[in-house]
Protein backbone atom coordinates (compact mmCIF):
# COMPACT_ATOMS: atom_id res chain seq x y z
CA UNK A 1 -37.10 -32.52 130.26
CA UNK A 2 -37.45 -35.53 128.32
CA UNK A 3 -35.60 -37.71 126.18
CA UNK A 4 -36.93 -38.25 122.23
CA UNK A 5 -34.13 -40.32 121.21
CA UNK A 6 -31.65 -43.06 122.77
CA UNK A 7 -28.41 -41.69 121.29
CA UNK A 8 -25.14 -42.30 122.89
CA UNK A 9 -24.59 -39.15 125.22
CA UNK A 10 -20.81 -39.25 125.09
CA UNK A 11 -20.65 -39.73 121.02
CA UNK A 12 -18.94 -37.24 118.78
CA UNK A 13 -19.37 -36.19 115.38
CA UNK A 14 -16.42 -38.04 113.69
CA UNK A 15 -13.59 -36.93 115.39
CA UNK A 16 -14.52 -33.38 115.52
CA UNK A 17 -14.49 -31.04 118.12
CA UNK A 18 -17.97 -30.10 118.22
CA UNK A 19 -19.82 -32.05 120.76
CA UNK A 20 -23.21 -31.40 120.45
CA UNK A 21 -25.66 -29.12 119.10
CA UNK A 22 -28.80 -26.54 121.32
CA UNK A 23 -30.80 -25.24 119.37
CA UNK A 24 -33.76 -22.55 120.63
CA UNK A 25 -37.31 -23.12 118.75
CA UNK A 26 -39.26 -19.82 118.46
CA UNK A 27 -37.51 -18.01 115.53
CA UNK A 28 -35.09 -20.22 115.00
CA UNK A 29 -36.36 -23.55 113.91
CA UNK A 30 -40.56 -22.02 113.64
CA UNK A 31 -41.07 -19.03 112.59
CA UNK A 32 -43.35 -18.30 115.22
CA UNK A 33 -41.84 -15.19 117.05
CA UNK A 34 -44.61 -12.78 115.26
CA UNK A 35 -47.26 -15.74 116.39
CA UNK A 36 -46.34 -15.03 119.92
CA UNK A 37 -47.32 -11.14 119.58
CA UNK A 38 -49.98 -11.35 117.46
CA UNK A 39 -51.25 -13.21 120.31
CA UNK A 40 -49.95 -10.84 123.23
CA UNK A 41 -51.33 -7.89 120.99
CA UNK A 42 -55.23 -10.06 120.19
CA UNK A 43 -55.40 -10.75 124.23
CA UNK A 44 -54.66 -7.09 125.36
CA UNK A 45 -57.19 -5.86 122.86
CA UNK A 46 -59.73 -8.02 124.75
CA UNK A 47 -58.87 -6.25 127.84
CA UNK A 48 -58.91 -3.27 126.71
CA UNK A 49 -55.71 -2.04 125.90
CA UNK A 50 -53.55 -1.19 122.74
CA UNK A 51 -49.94 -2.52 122.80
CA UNK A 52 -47.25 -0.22 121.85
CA UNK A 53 -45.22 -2.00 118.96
CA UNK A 54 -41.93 -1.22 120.31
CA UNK A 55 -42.39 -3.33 123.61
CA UNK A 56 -42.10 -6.30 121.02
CA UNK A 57 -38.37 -6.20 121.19
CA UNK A 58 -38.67 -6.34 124.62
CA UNK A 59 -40.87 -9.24 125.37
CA UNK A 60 -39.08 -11.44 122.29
CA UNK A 61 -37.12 -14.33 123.17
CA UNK A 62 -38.07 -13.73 126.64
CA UNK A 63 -39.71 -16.69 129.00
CA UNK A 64 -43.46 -15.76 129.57
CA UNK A 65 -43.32 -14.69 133.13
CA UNK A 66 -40.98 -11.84 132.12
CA UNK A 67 -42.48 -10.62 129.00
CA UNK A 68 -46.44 -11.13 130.26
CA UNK A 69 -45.33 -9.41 133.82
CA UNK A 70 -44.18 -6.43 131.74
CA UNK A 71 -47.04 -6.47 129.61
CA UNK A 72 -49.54 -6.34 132.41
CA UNK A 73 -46.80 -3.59 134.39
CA UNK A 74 -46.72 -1.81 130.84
CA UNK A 75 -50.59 -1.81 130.30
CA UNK A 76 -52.22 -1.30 133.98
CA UNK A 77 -54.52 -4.06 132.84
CA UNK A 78 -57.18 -5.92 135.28
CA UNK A 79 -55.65 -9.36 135.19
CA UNK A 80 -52.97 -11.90 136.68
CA UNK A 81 -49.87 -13.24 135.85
CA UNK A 82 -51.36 -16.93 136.15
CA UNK A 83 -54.62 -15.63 134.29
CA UNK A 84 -52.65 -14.06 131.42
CA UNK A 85 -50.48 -17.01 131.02
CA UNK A 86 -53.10 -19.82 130.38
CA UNK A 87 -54.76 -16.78 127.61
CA UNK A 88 -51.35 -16.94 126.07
CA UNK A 89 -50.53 -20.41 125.87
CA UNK A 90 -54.31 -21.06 124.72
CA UNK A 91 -54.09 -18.43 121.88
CA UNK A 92 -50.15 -19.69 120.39
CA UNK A 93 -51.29 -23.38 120.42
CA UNK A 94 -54.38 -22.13 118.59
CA UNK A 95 -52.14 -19.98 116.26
CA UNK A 96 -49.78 -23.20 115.33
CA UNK A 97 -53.09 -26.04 115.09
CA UNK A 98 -53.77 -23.77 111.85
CA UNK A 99 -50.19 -23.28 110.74
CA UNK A 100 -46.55 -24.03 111.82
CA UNK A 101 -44.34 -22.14 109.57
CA UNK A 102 -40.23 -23.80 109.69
CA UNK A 103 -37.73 -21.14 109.32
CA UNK A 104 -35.66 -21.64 106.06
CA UNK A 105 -32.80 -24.29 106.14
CA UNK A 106 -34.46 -25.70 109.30
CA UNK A 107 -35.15 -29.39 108.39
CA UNK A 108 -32.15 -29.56 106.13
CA UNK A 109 -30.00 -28.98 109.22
CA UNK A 110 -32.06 -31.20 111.01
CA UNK A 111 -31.34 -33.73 109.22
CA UNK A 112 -27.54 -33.17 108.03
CA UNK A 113 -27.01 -33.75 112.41
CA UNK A 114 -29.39 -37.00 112.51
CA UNK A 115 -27.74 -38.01 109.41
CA UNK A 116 -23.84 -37.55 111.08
CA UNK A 117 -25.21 -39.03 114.51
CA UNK A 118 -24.38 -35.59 116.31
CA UNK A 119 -25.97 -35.47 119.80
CA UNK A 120 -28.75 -32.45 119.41
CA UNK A 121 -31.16 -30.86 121.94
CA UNK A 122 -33.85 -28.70 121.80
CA UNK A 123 -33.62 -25.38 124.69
CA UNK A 124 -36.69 -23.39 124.50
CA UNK A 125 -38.02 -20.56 127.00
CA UNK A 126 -41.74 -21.78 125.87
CA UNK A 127 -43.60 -24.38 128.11
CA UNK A 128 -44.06 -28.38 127.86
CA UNK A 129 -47.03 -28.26 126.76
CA UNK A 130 -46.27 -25.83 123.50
CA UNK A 131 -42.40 -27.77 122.84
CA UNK A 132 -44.23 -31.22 122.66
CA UNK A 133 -47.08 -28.93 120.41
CA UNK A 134 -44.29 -28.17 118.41
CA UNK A 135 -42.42 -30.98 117.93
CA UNK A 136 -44.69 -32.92 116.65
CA UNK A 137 -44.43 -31.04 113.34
CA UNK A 138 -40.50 -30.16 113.44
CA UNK A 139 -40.04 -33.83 114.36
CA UNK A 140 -39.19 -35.78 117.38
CA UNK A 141 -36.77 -37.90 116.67
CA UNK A 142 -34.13 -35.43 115.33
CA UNK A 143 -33.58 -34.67 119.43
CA UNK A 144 -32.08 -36.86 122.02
CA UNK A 145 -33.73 -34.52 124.28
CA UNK A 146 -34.94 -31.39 124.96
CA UNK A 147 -35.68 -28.49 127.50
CA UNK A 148 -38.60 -26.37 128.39
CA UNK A 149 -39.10 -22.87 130.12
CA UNK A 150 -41.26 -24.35 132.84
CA UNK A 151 -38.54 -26.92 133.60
CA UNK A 152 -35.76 -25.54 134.87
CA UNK A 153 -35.38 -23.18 137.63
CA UNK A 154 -34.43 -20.32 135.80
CA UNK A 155 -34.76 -19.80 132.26
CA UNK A 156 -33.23 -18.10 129.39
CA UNK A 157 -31.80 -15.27 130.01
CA UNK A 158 -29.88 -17.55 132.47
CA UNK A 159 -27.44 -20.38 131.38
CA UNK A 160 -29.42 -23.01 133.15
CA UNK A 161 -31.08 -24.56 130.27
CA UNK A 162 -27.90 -24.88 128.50
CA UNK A 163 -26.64 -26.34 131.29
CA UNK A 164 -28.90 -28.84 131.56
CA UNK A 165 -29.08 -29.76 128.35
CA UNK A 166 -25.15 -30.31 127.78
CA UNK A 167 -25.11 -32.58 130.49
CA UNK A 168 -27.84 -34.28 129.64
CA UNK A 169 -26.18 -35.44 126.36
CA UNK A 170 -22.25 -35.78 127.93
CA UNK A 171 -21.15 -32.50 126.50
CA UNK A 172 -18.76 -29.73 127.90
CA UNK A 173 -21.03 -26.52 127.35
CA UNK A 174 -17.38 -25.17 125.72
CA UNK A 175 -17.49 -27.83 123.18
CA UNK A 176 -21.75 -27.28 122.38
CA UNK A 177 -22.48 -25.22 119.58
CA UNK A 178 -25.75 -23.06 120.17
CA UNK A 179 -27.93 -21.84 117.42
CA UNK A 180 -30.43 -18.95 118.81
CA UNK A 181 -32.38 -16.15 117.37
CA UNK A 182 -33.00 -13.18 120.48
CA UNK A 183 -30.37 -11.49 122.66
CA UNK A 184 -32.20 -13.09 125.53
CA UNK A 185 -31.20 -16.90 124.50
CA UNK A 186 -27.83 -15.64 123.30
CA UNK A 187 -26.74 -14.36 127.06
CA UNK A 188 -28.20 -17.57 127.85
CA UNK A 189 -25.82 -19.80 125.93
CA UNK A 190 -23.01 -17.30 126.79
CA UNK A 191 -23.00 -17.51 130.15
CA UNK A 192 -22.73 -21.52 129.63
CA UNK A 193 -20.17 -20.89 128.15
CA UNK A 194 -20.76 -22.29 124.23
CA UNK A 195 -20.04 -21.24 121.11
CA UNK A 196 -23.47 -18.95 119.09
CA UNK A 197 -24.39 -18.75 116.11
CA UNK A 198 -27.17 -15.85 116.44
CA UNK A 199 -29.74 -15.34 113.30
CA UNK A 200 -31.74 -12.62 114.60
CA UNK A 201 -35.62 -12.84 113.97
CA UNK A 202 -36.73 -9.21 115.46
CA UNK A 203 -33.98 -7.56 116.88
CA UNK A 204 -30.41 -6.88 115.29
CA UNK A 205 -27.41 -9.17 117.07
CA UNK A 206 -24.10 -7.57 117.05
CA UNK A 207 -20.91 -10.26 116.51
CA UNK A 208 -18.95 -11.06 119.50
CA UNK A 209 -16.32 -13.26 121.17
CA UNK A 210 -17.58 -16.57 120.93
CA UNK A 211 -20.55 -15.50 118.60
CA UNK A 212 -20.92 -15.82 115.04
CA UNK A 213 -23.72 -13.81 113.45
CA UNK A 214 -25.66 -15.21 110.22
CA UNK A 215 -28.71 -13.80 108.25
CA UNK A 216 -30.22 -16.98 107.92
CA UNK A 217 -30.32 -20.79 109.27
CA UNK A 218 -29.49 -21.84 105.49
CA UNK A 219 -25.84 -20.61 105.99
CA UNK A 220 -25.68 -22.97 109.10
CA UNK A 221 -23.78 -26.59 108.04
CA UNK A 222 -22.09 -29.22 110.16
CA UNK A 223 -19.25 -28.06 108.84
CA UNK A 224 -19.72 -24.26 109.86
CA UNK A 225 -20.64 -25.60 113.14
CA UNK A 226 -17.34 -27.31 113.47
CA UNK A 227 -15.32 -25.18 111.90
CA UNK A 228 -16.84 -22.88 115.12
CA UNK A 229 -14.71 -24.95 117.79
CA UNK A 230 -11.45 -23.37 116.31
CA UNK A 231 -12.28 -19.53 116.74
């Protein structure tokens, strides 16, 4: 984990009760969730094997061990979880050199949080080495910090990354606001115990308790996001 920017972890946004804003990255902020099976479905080819289309909603939003280890389960093919990984990684960051594609409304609410000083942190299943990849197009300093896969102990579907990042900027998970696009990071932020808002990228999100459901990221304000803590 690693802090971006020095902002005041117990700071507010103006008297509201939203404390701080999580926000995933693939699909929600990039539109890179198709990147990461074009890649999945370009590395099996090279070994041989044809991926079925409909394990996509089942490796989506999913950290890599998960969705490679049912890949290689899925396929019978001749290679390791280790050895699959480092063709994965190799093949998105090649993907996003060439083109990093922001989902619509992303830098606009971006900015509207720098802009009203609300503590925000990226949580993303994908590894260091992609997030800093990444961020060096979405921009740095609109994070105080943020959280990678390979960084915690367990990864999205569990709460720990939301965990981990509310405390890390002062905030009661209850009082975070979580902005995610796969069932997988939504059960993550759930079981922390925040507040979703899900725009699904692949796979249809059904409203819930405690989860708001949009179409897209440009229906997503500060002010939606407070007006969230009152449901």
């Amino acid at each position: 984990m690693t802090s971006t920017v020095p902002a005041p972890a117990t700071r507010t946004a103006e008297g509201s009760a939203l404390q701080a804003v999580l926000l995933d990255m693939d699909g929600t902020l990039v539109d890179t969730e198709g990147f990461w099976w074009d890649v999945e479905v370009e590395v099996f080819a090279g070994l041989g094997h044809t991926l079925d289309d409909s394990w996509r909603h089942v490796v989506v939003g999913g950290p890599m061990t998960r969705s490679a280890g049912f890949l290689i389960e899925a396929t019978g093919a001749d290679i390791t979880l280790p050895e699959l990984t480092v063709l994965l990684n190799q093949g998105f960051e090649a993907l996003i050199d060439r083109a990093l594609p922001l989902m619509p409304g992303a830098t606009r609410l971006l900015a509207e949080l720098a802009a009203h000083d609300v503590p925000t942190a990226l949580v993303s299943a994908s590894h260091r080495r992609i997030i800093d990849r990444v961020l060096a197009s979405l921009g740095p300093q609109y994070f105080a910090l943020t959280v990678a896969g390979d960084e915690v102990p367990r990864t999205k579907p569990h709460p720990d990354p939301y965990l981990v990042a509310a405390a890390g900027l002062g905030a009661d998970p209850a009082r975070c606001a979580v902005v995610e696009d796969t069932a997988t990071g939504v059960a993550a932020a759930e079981a922390a115990g925040c507040q979703v808002v899900a725009v699904p990228s692949v796979a249809p999100i059904a409203p819930a308790p405690r989860r708001t459901v949009v179409t897209s990221l440009e229906e997503v304000d500060l002010t939606f996001l407070r007006g969230l803590m009152t449901l």
